[in-house]
C-alpha atoms as a PDB file:
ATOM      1  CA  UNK A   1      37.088 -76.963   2.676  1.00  0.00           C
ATOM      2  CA  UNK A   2      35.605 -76.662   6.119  1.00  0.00           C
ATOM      3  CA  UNK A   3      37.654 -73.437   6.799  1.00  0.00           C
ATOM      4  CA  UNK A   4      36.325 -71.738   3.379  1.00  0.00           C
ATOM      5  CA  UNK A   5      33.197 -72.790   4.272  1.00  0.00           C
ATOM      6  CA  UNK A   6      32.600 -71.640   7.464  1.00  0.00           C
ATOM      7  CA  UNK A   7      34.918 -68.327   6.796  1.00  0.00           C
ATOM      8  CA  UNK A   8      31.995 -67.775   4.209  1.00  0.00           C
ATOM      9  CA  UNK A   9      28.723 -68.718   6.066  1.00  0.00           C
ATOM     10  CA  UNK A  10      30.257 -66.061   9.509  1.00  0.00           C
ATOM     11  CA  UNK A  11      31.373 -63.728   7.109  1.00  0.00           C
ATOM     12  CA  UNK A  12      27.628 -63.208   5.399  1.00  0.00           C
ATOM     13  CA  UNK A  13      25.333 -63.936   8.132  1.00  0.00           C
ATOM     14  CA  UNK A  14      22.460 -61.847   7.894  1.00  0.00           C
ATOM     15  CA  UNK A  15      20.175 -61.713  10.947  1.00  0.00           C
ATOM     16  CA  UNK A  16      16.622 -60.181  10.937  1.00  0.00           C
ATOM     17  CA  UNK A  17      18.171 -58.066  13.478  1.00  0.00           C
ATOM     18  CA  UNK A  18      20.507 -56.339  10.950  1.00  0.00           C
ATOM     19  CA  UNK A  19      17.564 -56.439   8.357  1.00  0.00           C
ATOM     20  CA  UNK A  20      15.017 -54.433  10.493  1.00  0.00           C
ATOM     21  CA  UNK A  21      17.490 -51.822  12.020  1.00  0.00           C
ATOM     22  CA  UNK A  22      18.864 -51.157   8.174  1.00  0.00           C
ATOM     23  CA  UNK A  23      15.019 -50.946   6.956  1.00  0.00           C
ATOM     24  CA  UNK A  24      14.291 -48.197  10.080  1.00  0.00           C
ATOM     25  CA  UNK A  25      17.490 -46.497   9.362  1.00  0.00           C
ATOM     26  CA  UNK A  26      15.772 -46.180   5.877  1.00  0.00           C
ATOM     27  CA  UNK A  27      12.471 -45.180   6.881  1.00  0.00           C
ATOM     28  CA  UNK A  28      14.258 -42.609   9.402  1.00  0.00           C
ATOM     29  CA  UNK A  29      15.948 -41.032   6.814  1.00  0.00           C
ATOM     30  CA  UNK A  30      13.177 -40.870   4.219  1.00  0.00           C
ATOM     31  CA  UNK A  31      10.761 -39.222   7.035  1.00  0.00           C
ATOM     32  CA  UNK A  32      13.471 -36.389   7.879  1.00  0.00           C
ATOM     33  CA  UNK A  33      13.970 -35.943   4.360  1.00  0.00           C
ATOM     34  CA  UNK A  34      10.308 -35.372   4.245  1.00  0.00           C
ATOM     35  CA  UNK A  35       9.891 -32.990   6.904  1.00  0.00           C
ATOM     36  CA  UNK A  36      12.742 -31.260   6.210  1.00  0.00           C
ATOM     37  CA  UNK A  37      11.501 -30.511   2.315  1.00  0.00           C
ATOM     38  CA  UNK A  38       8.025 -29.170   4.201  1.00  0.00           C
ATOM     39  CA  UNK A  39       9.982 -27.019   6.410  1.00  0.00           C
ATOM     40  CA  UNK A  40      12.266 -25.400   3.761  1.00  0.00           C
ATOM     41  CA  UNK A  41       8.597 -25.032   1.848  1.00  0.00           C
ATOM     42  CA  UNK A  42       6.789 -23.340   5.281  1.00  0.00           C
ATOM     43  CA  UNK A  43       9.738 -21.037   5.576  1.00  0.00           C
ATOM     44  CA  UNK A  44       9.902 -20.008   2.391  1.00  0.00           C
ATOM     45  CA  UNK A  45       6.556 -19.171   2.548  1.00  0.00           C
ATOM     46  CA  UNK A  46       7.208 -17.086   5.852  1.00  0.00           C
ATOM     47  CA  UNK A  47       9.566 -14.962   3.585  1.00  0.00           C
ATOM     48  CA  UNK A  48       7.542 -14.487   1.006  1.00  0.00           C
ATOM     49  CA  UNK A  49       4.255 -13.690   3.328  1.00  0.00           C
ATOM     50  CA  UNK A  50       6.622 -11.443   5.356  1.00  0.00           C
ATOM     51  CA  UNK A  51       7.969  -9.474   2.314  1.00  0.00           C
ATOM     52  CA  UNK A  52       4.494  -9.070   0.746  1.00  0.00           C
ATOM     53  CA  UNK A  53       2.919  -7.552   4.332  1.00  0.00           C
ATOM     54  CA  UNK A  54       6.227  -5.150   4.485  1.00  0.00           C
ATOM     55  CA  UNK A  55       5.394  -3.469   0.949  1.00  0.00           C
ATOM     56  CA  UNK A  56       1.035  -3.530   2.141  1.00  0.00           C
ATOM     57  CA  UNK A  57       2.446  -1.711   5.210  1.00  0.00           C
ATOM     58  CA  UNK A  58       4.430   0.576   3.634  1.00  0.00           C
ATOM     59  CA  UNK A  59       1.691   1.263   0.729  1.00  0.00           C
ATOM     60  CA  UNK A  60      -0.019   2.107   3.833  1.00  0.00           C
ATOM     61  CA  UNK A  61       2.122   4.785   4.948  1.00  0.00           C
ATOM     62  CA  UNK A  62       3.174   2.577   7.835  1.00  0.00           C
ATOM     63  CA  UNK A  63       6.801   1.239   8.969  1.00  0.00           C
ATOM     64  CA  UNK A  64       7.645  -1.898   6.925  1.00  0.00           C
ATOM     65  CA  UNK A  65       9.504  -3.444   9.865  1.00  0.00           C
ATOM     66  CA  UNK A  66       5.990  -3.554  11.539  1.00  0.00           C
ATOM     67  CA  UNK A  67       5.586  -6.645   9.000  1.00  0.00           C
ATOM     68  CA  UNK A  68       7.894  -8.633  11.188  1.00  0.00           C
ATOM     69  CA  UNK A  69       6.625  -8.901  14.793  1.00  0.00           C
ATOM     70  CA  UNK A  70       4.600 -11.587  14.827  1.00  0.00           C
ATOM     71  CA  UNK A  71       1.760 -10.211  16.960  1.00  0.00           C
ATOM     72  CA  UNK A  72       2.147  -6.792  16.641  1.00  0.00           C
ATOM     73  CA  UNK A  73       2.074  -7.185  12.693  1.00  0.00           C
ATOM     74  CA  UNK A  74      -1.715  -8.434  12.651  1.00  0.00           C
ATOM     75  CA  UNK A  75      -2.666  -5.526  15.172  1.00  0.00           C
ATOM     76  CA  UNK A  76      -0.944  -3.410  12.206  1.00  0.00           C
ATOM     77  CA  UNK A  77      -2.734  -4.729   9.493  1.00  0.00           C
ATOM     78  CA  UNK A  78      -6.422  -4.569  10.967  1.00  0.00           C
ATOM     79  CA  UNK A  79      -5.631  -1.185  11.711  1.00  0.00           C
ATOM     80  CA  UNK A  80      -4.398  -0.789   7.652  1.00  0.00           C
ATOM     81  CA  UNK A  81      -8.061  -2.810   6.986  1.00  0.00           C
ATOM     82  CA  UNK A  82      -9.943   0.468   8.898  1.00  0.00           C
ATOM     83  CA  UNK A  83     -10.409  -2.070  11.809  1.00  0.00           C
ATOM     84  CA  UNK A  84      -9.431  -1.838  15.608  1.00  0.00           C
ATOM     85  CA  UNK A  85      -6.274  -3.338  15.936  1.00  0.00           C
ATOM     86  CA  UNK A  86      -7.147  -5.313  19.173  1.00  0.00           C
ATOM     87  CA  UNK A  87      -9.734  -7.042  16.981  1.00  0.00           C
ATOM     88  CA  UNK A  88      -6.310  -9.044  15.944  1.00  0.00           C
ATOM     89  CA  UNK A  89      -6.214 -11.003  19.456  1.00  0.00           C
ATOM     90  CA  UNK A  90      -9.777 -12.669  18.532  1.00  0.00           C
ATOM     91  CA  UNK A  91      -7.205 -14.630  16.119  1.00  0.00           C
ATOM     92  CA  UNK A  92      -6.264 -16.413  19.126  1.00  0.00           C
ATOM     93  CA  UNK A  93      -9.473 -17.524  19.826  1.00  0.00           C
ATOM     94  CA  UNK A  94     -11.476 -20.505  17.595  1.00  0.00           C
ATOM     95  CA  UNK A  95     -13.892 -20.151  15.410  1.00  0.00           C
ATOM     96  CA  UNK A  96     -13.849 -15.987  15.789  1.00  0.00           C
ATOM     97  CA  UNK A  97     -10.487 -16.279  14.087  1.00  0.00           C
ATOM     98  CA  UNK A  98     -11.894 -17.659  10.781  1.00  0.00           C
ATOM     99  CA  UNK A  99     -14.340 -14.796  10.963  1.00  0.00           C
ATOM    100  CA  UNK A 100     -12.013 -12.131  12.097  1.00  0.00           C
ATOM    101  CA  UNK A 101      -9.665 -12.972   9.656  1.00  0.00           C
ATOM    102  CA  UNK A 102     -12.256 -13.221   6.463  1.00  0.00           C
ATOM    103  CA  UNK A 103     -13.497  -9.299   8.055  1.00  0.00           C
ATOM    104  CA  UNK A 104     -10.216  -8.151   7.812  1.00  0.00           C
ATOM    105  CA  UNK A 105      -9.659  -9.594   4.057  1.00  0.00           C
ATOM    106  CA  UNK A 106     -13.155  -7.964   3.040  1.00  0.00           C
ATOM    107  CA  UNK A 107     -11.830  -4.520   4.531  1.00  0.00           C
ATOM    108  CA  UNK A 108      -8.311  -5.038   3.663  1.00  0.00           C
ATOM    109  CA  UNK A 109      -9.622  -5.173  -0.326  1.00  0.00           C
ATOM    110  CA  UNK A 110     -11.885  -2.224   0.144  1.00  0.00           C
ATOM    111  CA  UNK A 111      -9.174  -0.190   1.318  1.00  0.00           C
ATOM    112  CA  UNK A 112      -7.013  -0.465  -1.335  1.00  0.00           C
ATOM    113  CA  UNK A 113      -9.802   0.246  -4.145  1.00  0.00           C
ATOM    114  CA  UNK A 114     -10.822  -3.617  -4.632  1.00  0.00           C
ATOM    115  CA  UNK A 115     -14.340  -5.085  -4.482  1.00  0.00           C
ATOM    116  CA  UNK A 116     -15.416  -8.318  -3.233  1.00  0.00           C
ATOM    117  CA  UNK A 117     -14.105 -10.777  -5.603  1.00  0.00           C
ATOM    118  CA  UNK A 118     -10.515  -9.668  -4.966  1.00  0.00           C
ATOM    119  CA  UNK A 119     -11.699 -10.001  -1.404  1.00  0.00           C
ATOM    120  CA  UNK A 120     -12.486 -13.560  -2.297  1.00  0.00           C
ATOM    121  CA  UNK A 121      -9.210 -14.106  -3.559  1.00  0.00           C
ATOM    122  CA  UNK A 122      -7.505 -12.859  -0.431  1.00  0.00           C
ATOM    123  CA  UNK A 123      -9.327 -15.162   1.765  1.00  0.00           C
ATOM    124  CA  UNK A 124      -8.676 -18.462  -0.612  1.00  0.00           C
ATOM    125  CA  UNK A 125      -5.356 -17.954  -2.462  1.00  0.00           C
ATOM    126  CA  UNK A 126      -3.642 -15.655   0.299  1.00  0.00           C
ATOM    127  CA  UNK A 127      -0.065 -15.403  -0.507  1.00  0.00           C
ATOM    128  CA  UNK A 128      -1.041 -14.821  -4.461  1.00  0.00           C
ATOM    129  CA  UNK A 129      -3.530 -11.996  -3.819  1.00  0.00           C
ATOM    130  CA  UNK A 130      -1.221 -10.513  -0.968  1.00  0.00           C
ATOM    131  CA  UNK A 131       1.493 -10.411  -2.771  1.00  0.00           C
ATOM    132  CA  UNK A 132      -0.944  -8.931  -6.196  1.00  0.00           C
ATOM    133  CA  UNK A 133      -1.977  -6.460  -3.251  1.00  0.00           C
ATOM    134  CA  UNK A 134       1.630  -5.584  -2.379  1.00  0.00           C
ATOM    135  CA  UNK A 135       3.271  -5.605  -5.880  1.00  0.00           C
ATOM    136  CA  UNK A 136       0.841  -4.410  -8.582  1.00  0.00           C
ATOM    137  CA  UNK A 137       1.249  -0.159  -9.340  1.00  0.00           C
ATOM    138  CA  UNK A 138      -2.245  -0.079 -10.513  1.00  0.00           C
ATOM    139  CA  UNK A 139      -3.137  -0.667  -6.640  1.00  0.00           C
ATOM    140  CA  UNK A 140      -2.903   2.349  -4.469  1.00  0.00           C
ATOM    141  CA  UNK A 141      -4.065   2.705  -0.464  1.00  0.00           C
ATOM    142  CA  UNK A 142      -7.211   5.007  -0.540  1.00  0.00           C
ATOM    143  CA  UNK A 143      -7.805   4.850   3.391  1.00  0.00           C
ATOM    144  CA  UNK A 144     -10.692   3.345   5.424  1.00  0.00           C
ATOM    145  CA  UNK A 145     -14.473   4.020   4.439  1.00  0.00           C
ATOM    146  CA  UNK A 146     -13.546   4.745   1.049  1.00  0.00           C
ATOM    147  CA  UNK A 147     -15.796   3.961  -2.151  1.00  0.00           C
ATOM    148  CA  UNK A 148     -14.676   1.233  -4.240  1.00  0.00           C
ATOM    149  CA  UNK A 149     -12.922   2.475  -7.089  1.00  0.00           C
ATOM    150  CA  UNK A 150     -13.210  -0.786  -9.614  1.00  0.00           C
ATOM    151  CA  UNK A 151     -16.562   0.145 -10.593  1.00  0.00           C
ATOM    152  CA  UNK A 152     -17.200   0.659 -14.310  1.00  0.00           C
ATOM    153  CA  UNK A 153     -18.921   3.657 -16.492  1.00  0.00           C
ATOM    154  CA  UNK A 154     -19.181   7.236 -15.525  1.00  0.00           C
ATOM    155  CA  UNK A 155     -20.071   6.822 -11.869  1.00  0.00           C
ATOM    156  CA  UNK A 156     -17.391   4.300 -11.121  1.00  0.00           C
ATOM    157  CA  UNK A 157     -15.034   6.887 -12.945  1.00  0.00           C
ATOM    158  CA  UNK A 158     -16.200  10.052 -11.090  1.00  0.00           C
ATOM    159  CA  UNK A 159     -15.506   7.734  -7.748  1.00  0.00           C
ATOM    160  CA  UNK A 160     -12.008   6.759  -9.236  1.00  0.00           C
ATOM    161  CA  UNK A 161     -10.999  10.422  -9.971  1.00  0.00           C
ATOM    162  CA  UNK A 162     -12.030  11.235  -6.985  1.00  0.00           C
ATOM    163  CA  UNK A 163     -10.613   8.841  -4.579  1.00  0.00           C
ATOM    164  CA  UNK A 164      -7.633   9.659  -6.942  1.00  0.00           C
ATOM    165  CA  UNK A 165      -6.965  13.056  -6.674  1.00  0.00           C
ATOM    166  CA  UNK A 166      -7.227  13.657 -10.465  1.00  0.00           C
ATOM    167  CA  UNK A 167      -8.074  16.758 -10.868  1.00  0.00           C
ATOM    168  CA  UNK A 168      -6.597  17.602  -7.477  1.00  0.00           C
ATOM    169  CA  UNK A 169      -8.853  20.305  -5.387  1.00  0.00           C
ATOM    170  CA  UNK A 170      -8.345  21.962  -2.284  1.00  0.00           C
ATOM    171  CA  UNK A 171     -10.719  22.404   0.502  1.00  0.00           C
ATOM    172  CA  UNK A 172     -12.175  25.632   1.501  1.00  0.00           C
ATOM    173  CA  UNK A 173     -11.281  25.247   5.437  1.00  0.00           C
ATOM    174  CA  UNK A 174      -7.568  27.622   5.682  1.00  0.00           C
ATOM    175  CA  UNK A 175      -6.747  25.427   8.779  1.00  0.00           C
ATOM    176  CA  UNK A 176      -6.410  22.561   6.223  1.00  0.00           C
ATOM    177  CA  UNK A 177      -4.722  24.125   3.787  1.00  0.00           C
ATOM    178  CA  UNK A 178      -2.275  25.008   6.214  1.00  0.00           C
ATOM    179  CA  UNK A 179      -2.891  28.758   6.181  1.00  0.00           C
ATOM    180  CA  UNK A 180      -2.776  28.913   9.459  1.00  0.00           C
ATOM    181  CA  UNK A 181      -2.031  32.762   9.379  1.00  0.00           C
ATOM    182  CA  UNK A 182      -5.337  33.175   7.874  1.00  0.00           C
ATOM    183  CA  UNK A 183      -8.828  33.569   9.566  1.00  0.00           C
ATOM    184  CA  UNK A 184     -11.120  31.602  10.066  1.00  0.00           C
ATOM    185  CA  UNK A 185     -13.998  32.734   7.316  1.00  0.00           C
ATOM    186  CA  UNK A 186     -17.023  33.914   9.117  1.00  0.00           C
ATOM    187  CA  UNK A 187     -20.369  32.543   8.329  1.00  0.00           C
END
């Protein structure tokens, strides 16, 4: 009996030792589990954010590729928002990058024909109301320092057909109409 006995008591002999490296072992795997869910999450993200600024560029009438530098990609899209573009290294700095960045999100809305509370939107639900900016047809670029088009009744119409192009008019200058055989009329 002695044999069995002792065979028995070696055999299952559990030390705190063994308890507390099995309990880390846990704890080690749970925590890369963890932070290995937020980084598939953050890069997903990336890829989204990354695909959204491509089609704003492009909308833009700028390179989409532009969309994946990281730096250069900000200059880009506070130059899309009618801003300078080295306005984008005050991200760098604090505090000026929160109100840098809300700037170009104000701009970025009113150059693309939205008012204020899209603007909102953009600065508090960014990946949504980028990727609204980059998907939605209804959305069109209409350029720095123009007029909101989202307003309502006949003056917010006039400013939406003209911004537009419907109906579509020509100037009177012949160097913009690209008659450049032409004179120049004289006044």
């Amino acid at each position: 009996m002695d044999l069995l006995a002792s065979y028995s008591s070696s055999y299952y002999n559990y030390s705190s030792d063994s308890l507390n490296s099995v309990a880390t072992g846990g704890l080690v795997a749970g925590l890369l589990g963890f932070f290995a869910t937020i980084w598939l999450f953050a890069l997903a993200m990336v890829i989204i954010m990354i695909i959204a600024n491509w089609k704003i560029f492009t909308k833009a009438g700028r390179e989409g590729w532009k969309a994946i530098i990281p730096i250069y990609n900000n200059w880009v899209l506070f130059e899309i928002a009618g801003m300078q573009g080295a306005l984008s290294l005050l991200l760098f700095v604090p505090i000026a990058n929160i109100v840098v960045m809300i700037m170009c999100y104000l701009n970025l809305a009113k150059v693309f024909g939205k008012d204020t509370g899209f603007a909102i939107g953009l600065i508090l639900l960014n990946p949504i109301f980028m990727l609204i900016l980059a998907f939605s047809k209804d959305i069109k670029y209409v350029g720095a320092g123009a007029p909101s088009t989202t307003g309502t009744g006949p003056v917010g119409d006039a400013v939406a057909d003209a911004v537009n192009g419907t109906p579509e008019q020509k100037p009177a200058d012949p160097w913009v109409n690209g008659d450049d055989n032409k004179e120049q009329p004289q006044a």
